[in-house]
Protein backbone atom coordinates (compact mmCIF):
# COMPACT_ATOMS: atom_id res chain seq x y z
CA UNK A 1 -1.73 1.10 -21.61
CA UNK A 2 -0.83 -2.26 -22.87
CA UNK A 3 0.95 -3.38 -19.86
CA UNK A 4 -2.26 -2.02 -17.68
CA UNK A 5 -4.88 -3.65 -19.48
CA UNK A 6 -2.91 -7.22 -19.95
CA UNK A 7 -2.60 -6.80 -15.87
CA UNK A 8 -6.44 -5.49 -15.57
CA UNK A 9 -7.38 -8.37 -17.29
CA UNK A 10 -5.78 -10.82 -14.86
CA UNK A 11 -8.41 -9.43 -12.30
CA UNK A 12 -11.92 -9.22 -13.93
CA UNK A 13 -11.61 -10.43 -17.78
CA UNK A 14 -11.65 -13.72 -16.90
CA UNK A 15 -13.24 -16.84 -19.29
CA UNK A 16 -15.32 -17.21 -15.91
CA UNK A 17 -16.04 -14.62 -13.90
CA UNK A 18 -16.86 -16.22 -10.97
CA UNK A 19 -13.26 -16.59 -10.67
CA UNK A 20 -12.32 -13.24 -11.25
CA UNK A 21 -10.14 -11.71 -8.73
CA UNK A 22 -11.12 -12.69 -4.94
CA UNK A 23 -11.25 -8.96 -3.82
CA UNK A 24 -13.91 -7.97 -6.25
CA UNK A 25 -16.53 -10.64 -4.75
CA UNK A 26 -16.67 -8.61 -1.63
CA UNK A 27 -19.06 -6.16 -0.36
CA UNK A 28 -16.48 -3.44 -1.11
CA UNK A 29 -17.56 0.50 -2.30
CA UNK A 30 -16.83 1.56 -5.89
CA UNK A 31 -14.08 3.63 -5.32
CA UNK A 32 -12.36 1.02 -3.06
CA UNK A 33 -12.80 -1.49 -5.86
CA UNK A 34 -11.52 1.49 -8.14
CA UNK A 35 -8.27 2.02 -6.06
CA UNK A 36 -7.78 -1.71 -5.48
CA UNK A 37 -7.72 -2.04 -9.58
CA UNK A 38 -5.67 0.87 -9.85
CA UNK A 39 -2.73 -0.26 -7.65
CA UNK A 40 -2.75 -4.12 -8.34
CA UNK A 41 -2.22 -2.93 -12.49
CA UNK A 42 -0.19 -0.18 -12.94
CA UNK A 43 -2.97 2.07 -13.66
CA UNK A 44 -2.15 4.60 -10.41
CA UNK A 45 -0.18 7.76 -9.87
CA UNK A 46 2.97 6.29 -8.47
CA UNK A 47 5.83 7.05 -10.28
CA UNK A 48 6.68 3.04 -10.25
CA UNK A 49 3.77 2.83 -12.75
CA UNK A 50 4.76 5.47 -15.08
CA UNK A 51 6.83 4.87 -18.22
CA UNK A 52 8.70 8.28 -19.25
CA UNK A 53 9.96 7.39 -22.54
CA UNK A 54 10.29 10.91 -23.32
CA UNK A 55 13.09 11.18 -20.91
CA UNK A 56 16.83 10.46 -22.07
CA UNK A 57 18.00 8.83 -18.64
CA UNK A 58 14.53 6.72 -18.80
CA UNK A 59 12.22 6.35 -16.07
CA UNK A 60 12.62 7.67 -12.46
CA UNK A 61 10.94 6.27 -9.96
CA UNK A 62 11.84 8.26 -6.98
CA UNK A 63 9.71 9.61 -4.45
CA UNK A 64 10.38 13.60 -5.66
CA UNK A 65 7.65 14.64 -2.93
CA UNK A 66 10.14 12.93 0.07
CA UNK A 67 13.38 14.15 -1.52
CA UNK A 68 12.34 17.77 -1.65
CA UNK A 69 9.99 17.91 1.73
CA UNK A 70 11.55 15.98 3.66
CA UNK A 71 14.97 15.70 2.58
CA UNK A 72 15.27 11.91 1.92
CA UNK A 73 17.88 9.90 0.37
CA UNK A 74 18.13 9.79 -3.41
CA UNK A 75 16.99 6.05 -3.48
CA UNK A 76 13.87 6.52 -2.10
CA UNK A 77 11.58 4.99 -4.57
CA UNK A 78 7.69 5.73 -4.90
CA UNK A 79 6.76 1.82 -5.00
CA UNK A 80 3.73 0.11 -3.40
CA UNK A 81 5.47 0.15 0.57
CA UNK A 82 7.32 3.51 0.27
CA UNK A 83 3.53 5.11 -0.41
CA UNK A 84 1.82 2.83 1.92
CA UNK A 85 3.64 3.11 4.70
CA UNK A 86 6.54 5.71 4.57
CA UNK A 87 5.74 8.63 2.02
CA UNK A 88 5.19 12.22 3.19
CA UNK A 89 2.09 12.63 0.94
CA UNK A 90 -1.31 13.36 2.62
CA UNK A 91 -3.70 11.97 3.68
CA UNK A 92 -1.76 8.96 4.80
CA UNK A 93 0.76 11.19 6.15
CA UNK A 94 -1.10 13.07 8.46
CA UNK A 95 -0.45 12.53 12.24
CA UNK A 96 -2.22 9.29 13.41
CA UNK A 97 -3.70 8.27 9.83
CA UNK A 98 -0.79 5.58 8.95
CA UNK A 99 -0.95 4.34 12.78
CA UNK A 100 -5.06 3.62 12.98
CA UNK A 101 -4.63 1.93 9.83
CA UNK A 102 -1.63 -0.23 11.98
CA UNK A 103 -3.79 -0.92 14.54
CA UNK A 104 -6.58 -2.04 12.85
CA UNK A 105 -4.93 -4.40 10.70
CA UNK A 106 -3.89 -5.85 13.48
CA UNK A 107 -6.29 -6.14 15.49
CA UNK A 108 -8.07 -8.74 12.68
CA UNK A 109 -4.74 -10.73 12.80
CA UNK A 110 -5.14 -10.91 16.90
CA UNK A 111 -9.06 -11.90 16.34
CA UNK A 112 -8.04 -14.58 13.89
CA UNK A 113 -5.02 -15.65 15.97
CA UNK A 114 -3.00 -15.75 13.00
CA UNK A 115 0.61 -17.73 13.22
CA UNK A 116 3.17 -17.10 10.33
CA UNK A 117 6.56 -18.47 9.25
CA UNK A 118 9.76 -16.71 11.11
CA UNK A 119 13.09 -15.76 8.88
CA UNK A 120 14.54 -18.84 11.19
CA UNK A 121 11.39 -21.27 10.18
CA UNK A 122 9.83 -21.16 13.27
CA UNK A 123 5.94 -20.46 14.09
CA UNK A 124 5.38 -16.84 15.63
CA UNK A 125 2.19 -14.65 16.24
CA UNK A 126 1.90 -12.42 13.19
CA UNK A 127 2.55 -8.59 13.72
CA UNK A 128 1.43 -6.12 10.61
CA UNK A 129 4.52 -3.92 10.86
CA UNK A 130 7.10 -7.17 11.04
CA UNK A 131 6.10 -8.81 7.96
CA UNK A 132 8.21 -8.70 4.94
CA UNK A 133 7.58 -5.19 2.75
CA UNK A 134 6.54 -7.33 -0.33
CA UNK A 135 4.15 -9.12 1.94
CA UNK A 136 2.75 -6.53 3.80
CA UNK A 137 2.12 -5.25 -0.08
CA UNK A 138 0.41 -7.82 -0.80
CA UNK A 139 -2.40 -8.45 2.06
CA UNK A 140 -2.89 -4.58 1.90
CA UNK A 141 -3.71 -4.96 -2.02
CA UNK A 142 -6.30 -7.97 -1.65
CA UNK A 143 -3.77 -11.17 -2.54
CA UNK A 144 -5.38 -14.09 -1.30
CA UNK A 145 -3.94 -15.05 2.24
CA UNK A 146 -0.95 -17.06 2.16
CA UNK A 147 -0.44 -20.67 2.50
CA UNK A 148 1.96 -20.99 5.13
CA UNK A 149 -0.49 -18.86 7.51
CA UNK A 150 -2.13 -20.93 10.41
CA UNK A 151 -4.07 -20.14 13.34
CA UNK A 152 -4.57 -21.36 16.79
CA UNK A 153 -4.58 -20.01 20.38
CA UNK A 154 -1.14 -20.37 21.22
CA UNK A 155 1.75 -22.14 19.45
CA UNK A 156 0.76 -25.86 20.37
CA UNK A 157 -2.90 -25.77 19.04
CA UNK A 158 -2.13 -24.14 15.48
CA UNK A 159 -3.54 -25.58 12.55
CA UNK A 160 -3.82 -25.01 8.99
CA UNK A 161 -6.76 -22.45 7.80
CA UNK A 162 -9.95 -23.71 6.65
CA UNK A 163 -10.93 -22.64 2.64
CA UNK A 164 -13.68 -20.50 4.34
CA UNK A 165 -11.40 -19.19 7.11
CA UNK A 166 -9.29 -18.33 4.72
CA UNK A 167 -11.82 -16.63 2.72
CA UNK A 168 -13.41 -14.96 5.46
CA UNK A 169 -9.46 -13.84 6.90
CA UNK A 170 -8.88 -12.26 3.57
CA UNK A 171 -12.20 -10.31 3.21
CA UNK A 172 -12.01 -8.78 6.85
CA UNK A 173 -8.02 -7.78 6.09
CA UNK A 174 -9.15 -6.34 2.34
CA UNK A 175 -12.31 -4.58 3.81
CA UNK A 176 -10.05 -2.91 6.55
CA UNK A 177 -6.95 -1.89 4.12
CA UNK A 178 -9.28 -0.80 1.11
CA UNK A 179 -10.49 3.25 2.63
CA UNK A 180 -6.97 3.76 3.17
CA UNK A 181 -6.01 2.33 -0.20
CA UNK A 182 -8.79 5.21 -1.74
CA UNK A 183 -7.01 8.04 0.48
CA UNK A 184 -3.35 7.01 -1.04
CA UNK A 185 -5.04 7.55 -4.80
CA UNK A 186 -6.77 10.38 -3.56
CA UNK A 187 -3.43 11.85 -2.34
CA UNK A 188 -1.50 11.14 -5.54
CA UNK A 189 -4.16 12.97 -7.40
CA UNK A 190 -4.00 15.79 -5.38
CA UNK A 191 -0.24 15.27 -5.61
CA UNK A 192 -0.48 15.70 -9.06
CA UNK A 193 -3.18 18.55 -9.35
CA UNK A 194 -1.19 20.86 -7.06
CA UNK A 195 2.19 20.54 -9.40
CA UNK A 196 -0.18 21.40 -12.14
CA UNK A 197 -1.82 24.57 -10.26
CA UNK A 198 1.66 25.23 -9.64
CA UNK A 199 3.02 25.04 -13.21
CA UNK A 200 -0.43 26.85 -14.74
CA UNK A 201 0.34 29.65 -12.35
CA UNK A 202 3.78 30.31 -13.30
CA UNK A 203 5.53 29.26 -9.83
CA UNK A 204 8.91 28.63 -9.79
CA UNK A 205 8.64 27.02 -6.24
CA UNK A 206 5.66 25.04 -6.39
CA UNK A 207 3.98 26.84 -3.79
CA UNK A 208 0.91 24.84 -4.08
CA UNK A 209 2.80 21.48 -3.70
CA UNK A 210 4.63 22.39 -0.42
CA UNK A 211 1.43 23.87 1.14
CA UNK A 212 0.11 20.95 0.40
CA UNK A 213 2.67 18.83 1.92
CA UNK A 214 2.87 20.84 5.02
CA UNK A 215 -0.74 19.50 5.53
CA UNK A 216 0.15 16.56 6.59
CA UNK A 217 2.46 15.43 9.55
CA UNK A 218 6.39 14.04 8.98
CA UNK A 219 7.30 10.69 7.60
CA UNK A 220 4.98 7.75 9.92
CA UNK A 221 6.68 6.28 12.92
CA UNK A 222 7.40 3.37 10.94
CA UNK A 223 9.92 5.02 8.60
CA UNK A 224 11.55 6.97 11.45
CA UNK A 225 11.89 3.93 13.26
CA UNK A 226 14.00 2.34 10.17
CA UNK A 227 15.69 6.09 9.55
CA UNK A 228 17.21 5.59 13.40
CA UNK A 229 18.17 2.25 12.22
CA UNK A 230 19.96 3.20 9.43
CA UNK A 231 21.66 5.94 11.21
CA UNK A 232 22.98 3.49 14.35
C-alpha cells in the first residue's frame, strides 16, 4: 500500500496539478483513467504487483494461468508485456482482440510518420510489434513520447517533433491503447473471481478457471511467433 500510494502520487498528487501526469489531461473515460492508474502503480492484479510475504520462498511472479493452460515455460512472468501482449487470459486473448489493438496502434504511428532509433543507430519507420518490450510498455501505459522519436515523410525530410506534435502523438497513442488497457484489468479480475468461485465451491480442478480460459483463443501471434523462435 505504501509502495502504491508513493507511486500514485507521482501521477496526480502533485504541488501543481496542472502538471500532474500527461495522460490524465486527456479526454479519457473513468475506467480508462482507472486502469491507466492501476497499471502505472502497482495497484493491479498482476502477480508482478503483489507482495506475498506470507510465502516462505517469497514472491512469485509467474504467469500460473499460462503455465497450467497453456503449458508454458516456468519463467514466464506476469509483468506489464507478458499480459499485454502474450498472456492466455481473456479478453485480450481472444482470437483477433491482441491483433486490432496491433493494427491500430499502428496505424497512428503510419499517420504521424513516426521515425525511431535502430539497435545499429540508424533512423527507421517505427513498427508497434518491433519496438523494445520495455518500450512498447511504456507508450501503451501513457509515458510521454520519447525524445529520440522524429517524423517526416521518408528518411531525408525527418525532423524533430514539435511540443504540440508531441502532445497531440501521445494523446492519439494513449486514447487508442487505454479500452484495451480496461479489458486486461477486467480480465485479471475475472481471473481472480473465477479461482475464488472455484475455491468457495470446493473444486479441486478449478473448473471455473479453465472454462474460463478456454474462452478465449491460444497465446497471440506475437508470442507464437517468438515460441518458433525459441524453438529454431
Amino acid at each position: 500500500m505504501k509502495r502504491y500510494v508513493k507511486l500514485a502520487g507521482r501521477d496526480i498528487a502533485r504541488k501543481d496539478p496542472s502538471k500532474c501526469a500527461a495522460y490524465l489531461k486527456l479526454e479519457l473515460s473513468s475506467k480508462q483513467e482507472s486502469a491507466l492508474l492501476q497499471l502505472r502503480t502497482g495497484g493491479s492484479l498482476l502477480a508482478t504487483d503483489v507482495e506475498e510475504y506470507d510465502s516462505p520462498l517469497g514472491p512469485d511472479h509467474r504467469c500460473v494461468a499460462c503455465l497450467e493452460a497453456q503449458g508454458a515455460g516456468d519463467t514466464v512472468l506476469e509483468d506489464h508485456y507478458h499480459a499485454l501482449f502474450d498472456c492466455c487470459k481473456p479478453p485480450l486473448a481472444k482470437r483477433g482482440h491482441r491483433e486490432q489493438w496491433d493494427k491500430e496502434m499502428q496505424k497512428v504511428l503510419n499517420q504521424w510518420m513516426v521515425f525511431g532509433t535502430s539497435r545499429d543507430g540508424d533512423a527507421v519507420k517505427l513498427q508497434w510489434l518491433e519496438l523494445e518490450a520495455s518500450r512498447c510498455v511504456e507508450v501503451a501505459l501513457g509515458v510521454v513520447v520519447p525524445e529520440e522519436w522524429t517524423m517526416g515523410e521518408s528518411l531525408r525530410n525527418m525532423r524533430p517533433l514539435k511540443k504540440a506534435e508531441k502532445e497531440n502523438l501521445h494523446a492519439a497513442l494513449v486514447a487508442t491503447s487505454a479500452p484495451y488497457l480496461v479489458d486486461l484489468c477486467k480480465g485479471l479480475r475475472d481471473y481472480q473471481l473465477a479461482i475464488l468461485k472455484s475455491l468457495e465451491d470446493g473444486d479441486p480442478d478449478f473448473e471455473a478457471v479453465f472454462l474460463l480460459l478456454d474462452a478465449a483463443a491460444p497465446m497471440s501471434e506475437h508470442s507464437s511467433e517468438a515460441e518458433e523462435d525459441d524453438d529454431a
